[in-house]
N, C-alpha and C. Protein backbone atom coordinates (compact mmCIF):
# COMPACT_ATOMS: atom_id res chain seq x y z
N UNK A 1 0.83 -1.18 0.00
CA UNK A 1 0.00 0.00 0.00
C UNK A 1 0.89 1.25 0.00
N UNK A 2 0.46 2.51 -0.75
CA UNK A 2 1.19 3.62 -1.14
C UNK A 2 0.50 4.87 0.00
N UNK A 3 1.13 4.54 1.19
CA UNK A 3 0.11 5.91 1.96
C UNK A 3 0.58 7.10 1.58
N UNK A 4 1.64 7.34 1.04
CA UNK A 4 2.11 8.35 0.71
C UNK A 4 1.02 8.89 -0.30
N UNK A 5 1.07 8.39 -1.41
CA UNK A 5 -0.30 8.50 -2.50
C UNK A 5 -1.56 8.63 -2.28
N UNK A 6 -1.93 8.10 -1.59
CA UNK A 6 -3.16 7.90 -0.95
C UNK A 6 -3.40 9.08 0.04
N UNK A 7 -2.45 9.44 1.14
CA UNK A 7 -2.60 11.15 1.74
C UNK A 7 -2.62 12.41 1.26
N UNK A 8 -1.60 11.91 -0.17
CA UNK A 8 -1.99 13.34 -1.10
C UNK A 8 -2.97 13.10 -1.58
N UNK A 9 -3.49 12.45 -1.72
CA UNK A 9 -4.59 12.46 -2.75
C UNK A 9 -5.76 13.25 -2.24
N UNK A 10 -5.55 12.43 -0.56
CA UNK A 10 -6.49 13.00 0.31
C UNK A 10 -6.84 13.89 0.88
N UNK A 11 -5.83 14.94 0.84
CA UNK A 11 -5.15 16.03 1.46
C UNK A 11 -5.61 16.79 0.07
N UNK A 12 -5.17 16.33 -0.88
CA UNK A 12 -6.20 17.19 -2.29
C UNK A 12 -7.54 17.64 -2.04
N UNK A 13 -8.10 16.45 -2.01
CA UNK A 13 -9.54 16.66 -1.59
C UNK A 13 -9.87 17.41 -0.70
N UNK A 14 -9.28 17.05 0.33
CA UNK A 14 -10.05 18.09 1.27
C UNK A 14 -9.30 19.15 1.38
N UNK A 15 -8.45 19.91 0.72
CA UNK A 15 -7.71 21.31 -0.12
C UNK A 15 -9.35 21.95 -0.56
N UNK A 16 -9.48 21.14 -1.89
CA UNK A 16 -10.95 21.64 -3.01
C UNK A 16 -11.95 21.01 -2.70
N UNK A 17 -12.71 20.29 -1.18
CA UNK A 17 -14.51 20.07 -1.11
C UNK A 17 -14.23 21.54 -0.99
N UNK A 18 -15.73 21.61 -1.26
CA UNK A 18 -16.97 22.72 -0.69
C UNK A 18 -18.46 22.42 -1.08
N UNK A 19 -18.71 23.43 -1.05
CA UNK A 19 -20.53 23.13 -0.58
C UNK A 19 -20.85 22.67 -1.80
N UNK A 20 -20.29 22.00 -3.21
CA UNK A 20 -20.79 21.48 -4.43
C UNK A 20 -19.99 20.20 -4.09
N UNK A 21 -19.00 19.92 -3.20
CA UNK A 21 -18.76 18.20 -3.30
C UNK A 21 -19.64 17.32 -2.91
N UNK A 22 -19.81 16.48 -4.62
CA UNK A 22 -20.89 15.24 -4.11
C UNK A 22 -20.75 14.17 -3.09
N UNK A 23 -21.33 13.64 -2.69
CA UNK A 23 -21.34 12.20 -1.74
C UNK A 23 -20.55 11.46 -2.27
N UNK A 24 -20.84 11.20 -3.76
CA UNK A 24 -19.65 10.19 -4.32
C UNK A 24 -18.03 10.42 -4.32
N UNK A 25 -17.87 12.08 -4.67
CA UNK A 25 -16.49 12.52 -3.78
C UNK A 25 -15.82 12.01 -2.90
N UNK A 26 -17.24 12.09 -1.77
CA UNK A 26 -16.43 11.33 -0.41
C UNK A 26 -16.30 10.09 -0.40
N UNK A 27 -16.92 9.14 -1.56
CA UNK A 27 -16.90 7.58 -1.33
C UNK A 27 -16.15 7.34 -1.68
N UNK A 28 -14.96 8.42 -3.00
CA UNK A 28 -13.64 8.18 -3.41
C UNK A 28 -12.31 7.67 -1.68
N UNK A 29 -12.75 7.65 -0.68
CA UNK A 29 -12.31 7.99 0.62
C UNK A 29 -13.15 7.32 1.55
N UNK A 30 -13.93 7.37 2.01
CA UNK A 30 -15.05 6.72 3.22
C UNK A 30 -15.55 5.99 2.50
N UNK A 31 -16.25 5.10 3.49
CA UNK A 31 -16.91 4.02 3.48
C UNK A 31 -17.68 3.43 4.71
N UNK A 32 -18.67 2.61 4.86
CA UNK A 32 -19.39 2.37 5.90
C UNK A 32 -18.75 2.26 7.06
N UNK A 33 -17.47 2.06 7.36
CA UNK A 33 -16.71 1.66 8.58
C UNK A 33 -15.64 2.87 8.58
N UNK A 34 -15.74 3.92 7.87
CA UNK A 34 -14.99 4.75 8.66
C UNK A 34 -15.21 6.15 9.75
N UNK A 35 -14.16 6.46 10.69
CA UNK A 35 -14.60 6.83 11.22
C UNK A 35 -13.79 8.04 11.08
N UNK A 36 -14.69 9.20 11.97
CA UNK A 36 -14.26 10.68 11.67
C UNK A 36 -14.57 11.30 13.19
N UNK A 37 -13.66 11.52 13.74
CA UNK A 37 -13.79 12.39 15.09
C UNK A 37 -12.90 13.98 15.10
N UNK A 38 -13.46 15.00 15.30
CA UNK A 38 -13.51 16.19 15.94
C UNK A 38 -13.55 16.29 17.41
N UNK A 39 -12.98 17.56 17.49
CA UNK A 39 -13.64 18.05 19.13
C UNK A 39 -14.93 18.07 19.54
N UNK A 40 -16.17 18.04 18.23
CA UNK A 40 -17.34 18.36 18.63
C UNK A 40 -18.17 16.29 18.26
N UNK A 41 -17.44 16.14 17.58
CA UNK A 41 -18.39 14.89 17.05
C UNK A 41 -17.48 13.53 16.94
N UNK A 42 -17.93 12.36 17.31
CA UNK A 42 -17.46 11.27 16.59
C UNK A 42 -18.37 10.62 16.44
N UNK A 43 -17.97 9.84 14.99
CA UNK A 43 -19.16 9.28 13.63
C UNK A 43 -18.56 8.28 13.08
N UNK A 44 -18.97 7.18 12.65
CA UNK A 44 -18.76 6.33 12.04
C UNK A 44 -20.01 6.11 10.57
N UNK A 45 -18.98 6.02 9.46
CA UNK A 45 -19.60 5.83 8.41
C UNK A 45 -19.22 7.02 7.18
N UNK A 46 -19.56 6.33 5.68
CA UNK A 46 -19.57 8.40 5.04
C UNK A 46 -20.94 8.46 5.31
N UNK A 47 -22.36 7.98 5.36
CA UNK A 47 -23.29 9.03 5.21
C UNK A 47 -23.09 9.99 7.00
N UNK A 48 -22.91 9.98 7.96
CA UNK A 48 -22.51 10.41 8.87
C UNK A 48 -21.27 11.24 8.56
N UNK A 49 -20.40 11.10 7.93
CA UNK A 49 -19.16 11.75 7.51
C UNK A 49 -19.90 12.85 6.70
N UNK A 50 -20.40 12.65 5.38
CA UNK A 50 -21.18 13.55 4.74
C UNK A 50 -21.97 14.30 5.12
N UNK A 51 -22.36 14.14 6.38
CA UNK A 51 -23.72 14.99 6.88
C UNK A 51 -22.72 16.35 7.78
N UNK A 52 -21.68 15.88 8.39
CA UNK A 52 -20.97 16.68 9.15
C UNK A 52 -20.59 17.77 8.44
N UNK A 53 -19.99 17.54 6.85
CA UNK A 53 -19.51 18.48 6.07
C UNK A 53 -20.47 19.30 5.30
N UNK A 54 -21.91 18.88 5.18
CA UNK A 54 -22.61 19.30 4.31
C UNK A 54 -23.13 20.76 5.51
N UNK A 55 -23.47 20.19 6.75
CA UNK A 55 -23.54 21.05 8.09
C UNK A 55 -22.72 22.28 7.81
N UNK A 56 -21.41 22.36 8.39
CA UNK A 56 -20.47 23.16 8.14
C UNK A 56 -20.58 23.95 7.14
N UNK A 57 -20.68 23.39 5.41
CA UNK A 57 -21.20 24.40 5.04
C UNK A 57 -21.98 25.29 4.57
N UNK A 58 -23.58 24.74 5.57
CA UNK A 58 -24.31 25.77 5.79
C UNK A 58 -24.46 26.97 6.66
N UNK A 59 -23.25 26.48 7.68
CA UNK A 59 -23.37 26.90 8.93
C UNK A 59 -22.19 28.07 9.01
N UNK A 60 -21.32 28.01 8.21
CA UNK A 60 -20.23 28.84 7.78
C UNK A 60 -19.86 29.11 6.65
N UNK A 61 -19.42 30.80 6.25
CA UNK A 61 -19.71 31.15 5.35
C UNK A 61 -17.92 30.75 4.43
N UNK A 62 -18.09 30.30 3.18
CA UNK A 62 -16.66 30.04 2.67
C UNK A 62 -15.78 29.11 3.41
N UNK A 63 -16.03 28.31 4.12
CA UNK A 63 -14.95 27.58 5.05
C UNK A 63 -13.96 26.84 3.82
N UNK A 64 -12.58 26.17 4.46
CA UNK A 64 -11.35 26.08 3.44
C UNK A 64 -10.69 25.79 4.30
N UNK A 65 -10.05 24.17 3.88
CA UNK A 65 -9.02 23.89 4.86
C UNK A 65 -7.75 24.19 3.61
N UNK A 66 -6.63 24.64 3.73
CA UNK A 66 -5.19 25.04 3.33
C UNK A 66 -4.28 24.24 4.08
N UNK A 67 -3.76 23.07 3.03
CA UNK A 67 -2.76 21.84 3.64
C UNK A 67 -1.71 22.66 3.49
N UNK A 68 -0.85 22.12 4.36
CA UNK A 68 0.81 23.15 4.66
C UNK A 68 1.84 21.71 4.75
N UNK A 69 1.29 20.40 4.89
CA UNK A 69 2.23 19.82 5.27
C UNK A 69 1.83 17.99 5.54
N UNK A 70 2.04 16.85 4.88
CA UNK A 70 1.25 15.48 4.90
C UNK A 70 2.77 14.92 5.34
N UNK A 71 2.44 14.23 5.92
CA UNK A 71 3.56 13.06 6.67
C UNK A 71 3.14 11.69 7.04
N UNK A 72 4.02 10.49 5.99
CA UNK A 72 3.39 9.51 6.26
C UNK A 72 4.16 9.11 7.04
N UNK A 73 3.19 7.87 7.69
CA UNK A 73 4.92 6.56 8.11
C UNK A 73 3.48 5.39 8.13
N UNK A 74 4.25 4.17 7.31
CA UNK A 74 3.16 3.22 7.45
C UNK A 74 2.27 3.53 7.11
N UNK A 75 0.77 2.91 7.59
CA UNK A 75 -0.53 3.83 7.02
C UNK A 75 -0.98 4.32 7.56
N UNK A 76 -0.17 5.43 8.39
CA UNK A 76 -0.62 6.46 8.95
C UNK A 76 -0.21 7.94 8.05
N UNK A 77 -0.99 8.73 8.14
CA UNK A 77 -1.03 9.99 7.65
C UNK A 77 -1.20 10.95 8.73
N UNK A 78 -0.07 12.00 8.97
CA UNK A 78 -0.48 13.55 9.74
C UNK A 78 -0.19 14.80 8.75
N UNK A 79 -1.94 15.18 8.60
CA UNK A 79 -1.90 16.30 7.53
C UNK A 79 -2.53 17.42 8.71
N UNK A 80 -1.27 18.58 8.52
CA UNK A 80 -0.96 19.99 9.16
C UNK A 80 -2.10 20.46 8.27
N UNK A 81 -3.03 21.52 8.55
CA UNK A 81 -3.92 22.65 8.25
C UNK A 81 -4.21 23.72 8.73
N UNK A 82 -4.59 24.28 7.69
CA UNK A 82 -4.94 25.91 8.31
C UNK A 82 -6.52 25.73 7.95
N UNK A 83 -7.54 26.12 8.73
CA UNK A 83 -8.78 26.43 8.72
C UNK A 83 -9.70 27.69 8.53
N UNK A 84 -10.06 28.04 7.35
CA UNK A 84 -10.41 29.52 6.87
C UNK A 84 -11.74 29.84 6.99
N UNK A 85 -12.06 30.12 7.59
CA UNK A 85 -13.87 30.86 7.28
C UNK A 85 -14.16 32.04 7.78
N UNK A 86 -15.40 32.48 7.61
CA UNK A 86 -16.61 33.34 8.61
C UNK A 86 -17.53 32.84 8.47
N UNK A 87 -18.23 33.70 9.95
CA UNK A 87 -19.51 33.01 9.91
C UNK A 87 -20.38 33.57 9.19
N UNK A 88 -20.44 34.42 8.37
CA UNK A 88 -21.49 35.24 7.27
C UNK A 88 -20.61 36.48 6.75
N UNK A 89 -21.12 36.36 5.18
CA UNK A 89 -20.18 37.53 4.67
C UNK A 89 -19.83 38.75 5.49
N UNK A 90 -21.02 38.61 6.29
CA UNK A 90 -20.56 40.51 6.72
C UNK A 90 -19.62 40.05 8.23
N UNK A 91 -19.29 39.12 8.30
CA UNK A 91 -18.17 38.53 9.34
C UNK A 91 -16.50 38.67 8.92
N UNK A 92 -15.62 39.44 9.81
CA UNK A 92 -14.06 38.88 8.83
C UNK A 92 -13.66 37.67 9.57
N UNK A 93 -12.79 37.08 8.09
CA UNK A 93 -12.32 35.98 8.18
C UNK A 93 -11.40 35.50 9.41
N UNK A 94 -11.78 34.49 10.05
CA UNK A 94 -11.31 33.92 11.00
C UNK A 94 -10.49 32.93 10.63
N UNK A 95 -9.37 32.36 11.18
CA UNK A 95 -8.54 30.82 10.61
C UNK A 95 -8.10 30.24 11.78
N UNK A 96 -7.61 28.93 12.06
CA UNK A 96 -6.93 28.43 12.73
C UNK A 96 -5.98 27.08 12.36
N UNK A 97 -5.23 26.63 13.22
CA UNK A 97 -4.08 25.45 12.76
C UNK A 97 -4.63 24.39 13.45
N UNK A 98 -4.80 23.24 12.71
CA UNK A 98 -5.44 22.27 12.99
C UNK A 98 -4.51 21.04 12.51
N UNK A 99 -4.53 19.59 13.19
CA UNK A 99 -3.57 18.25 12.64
C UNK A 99 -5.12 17.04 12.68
N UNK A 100 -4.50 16.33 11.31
CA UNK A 100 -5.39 15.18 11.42
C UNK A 100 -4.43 14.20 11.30
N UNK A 101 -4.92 13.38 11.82
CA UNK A 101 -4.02 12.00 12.12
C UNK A 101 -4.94 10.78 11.64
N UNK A 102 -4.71 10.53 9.97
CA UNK A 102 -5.52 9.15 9.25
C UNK A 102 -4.64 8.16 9.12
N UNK A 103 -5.65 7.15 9.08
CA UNK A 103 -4.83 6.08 9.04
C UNK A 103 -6.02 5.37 7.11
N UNK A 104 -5.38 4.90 6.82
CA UNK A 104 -5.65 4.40 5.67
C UNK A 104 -5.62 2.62 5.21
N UNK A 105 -6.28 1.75 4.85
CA UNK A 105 -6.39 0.56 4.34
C UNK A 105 -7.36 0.37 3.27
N UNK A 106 -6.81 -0.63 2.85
CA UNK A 106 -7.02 -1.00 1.14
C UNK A 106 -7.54 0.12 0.66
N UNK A 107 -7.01 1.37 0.56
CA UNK A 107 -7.23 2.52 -0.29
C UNK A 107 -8.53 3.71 0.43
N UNK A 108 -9.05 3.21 1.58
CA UNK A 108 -10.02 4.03 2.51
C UNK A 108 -9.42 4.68 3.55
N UNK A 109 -9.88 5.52 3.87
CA UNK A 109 -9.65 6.32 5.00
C UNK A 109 -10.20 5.38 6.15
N UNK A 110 -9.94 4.86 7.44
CA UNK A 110 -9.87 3.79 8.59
C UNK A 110 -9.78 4.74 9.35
N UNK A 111 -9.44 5.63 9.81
CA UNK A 111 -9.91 6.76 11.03
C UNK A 111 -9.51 7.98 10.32
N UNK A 112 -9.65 9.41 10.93
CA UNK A 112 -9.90 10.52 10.53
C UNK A 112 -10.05 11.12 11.69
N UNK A 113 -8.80 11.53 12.58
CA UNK A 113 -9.03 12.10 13.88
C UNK A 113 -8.54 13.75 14.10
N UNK A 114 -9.54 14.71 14.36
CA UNK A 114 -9.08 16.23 14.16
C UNK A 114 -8.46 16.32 15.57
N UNK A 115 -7.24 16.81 15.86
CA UNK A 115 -7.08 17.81 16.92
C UNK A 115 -6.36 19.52 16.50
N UNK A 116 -7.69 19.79 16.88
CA UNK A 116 -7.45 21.45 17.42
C UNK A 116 -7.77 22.13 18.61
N UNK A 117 -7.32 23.11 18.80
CA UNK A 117 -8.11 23.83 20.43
C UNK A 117 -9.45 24.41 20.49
N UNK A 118 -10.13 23.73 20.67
CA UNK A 118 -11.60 24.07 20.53
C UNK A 118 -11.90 25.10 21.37
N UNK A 119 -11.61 24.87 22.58
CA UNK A 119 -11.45 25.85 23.61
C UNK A 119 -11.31 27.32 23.40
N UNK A 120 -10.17 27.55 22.17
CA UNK A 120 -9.48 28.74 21.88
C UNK A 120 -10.24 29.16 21.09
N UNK A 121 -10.72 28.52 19.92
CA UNK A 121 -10.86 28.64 18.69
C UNK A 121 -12.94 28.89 18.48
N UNK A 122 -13.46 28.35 19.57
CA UNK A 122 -14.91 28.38 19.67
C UNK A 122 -15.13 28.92 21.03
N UNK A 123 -14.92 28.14 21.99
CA UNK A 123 -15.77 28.29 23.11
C UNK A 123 -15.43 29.90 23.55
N UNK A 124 -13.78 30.35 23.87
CA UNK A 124 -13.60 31.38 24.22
C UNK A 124 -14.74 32.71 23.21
N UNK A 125 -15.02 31.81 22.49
CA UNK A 125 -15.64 33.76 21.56
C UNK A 125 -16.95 33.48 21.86
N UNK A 126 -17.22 32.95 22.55
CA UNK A 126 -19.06 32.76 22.97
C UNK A 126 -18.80 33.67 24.34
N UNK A 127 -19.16 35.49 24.16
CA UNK A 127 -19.64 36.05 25.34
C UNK A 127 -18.84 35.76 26.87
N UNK A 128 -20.13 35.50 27.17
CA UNK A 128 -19.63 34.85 28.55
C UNK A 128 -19.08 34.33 29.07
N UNK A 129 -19.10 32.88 28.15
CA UNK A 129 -18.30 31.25 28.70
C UNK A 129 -16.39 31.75 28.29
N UNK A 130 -16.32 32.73 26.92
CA UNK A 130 -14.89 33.12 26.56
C UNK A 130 -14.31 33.85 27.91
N UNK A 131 -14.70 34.58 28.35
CA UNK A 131 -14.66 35.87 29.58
C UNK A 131 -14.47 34.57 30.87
N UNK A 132 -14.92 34.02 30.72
CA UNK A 132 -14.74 32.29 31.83
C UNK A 132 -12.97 31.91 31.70
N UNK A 133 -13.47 31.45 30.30
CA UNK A 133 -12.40 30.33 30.26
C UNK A 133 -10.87 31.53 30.27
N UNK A 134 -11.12 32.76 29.28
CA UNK A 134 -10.01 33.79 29.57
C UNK A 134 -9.41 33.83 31.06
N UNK A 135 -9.84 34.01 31.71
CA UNK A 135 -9.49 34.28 33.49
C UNK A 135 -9.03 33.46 33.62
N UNK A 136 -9.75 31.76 33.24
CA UNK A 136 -9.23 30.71 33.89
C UNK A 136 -7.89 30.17 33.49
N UNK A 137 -7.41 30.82 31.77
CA UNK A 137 -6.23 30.66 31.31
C UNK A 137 -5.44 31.46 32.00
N UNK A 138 -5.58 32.72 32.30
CA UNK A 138 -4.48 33.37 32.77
C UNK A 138 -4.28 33.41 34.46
N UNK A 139 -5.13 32.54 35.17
CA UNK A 139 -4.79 31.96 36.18
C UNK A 139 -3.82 31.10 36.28
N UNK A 140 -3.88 30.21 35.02
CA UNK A 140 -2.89 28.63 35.24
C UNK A 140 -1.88 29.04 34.43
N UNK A 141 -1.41 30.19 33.57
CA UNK A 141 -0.59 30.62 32.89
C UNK A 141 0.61 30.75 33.45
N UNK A 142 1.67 30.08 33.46
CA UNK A 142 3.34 30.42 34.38
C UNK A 142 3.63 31.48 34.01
């Protein structure tokens, strides 16, 4: 197996989805047994995989992941990203750095695991709960 090939390929793709990539897109990649975890969700399957992305982009305006960097070893894949959106045109663009860590067999994606700081990146800009967690960072801050 070529994970090397197989992460660019993948790392292509999810460079150019957006809100016109078909389902069959993603079946180039998923399949009933794979799985896809975030900070907010874990799912098994593409129609569950597909529903997450189709979400997103209704829910945000222009989103765009920008690969910077794929590293295989074995059939594992860690693809570095930058994450681009707003939440509505009249919003400016927000981004953040994000790592996925796939693993790949007989040519499918076999896990699909996001880590980013959710914390930083969502929760802090919600009002109140941000004004929370702010204090509570610069409490534990050395």
């Amino acid at each position: 197996m070529d994970t090397k090939l197989y992460a660019e390929a993948y790392a292509n793709f999810y460079a150019k989805m957006n809100s016109s990539t078909s389902k069959e897109e993603y079946e180039t990649f998923f399949d009933a047994y794979s799985y896809f975890e975030d900070p907010f969700q874990r799912v098994y399957g593409i129609d569950n995989i597909y529903a997450i992305f189709v979400d997103m982009y209704k829910k945000l305006h222009e989103p765009v992941f920008i690969i910077d960097e794929v590293v295989c070893s074995d059939n594992v894949a860690y693809i570095r990203w930058e994450f681009r959106y707003s939440l509505s045109p009249k919003h400016a663009r927000d981004s953040f750095i994000g790592l996925s860590r796939v693993t790949f067999e007989d040519a499918k994606v076999v896990s699909h695991i996001d880590y980013w700081d959710a914390a930083q990146h969502v929760y802090e800009k919600i009002p109140l709960l941000g004004s929370v967690l702010r204090f509570i960072k610069r409490k534990v801050h050395a």
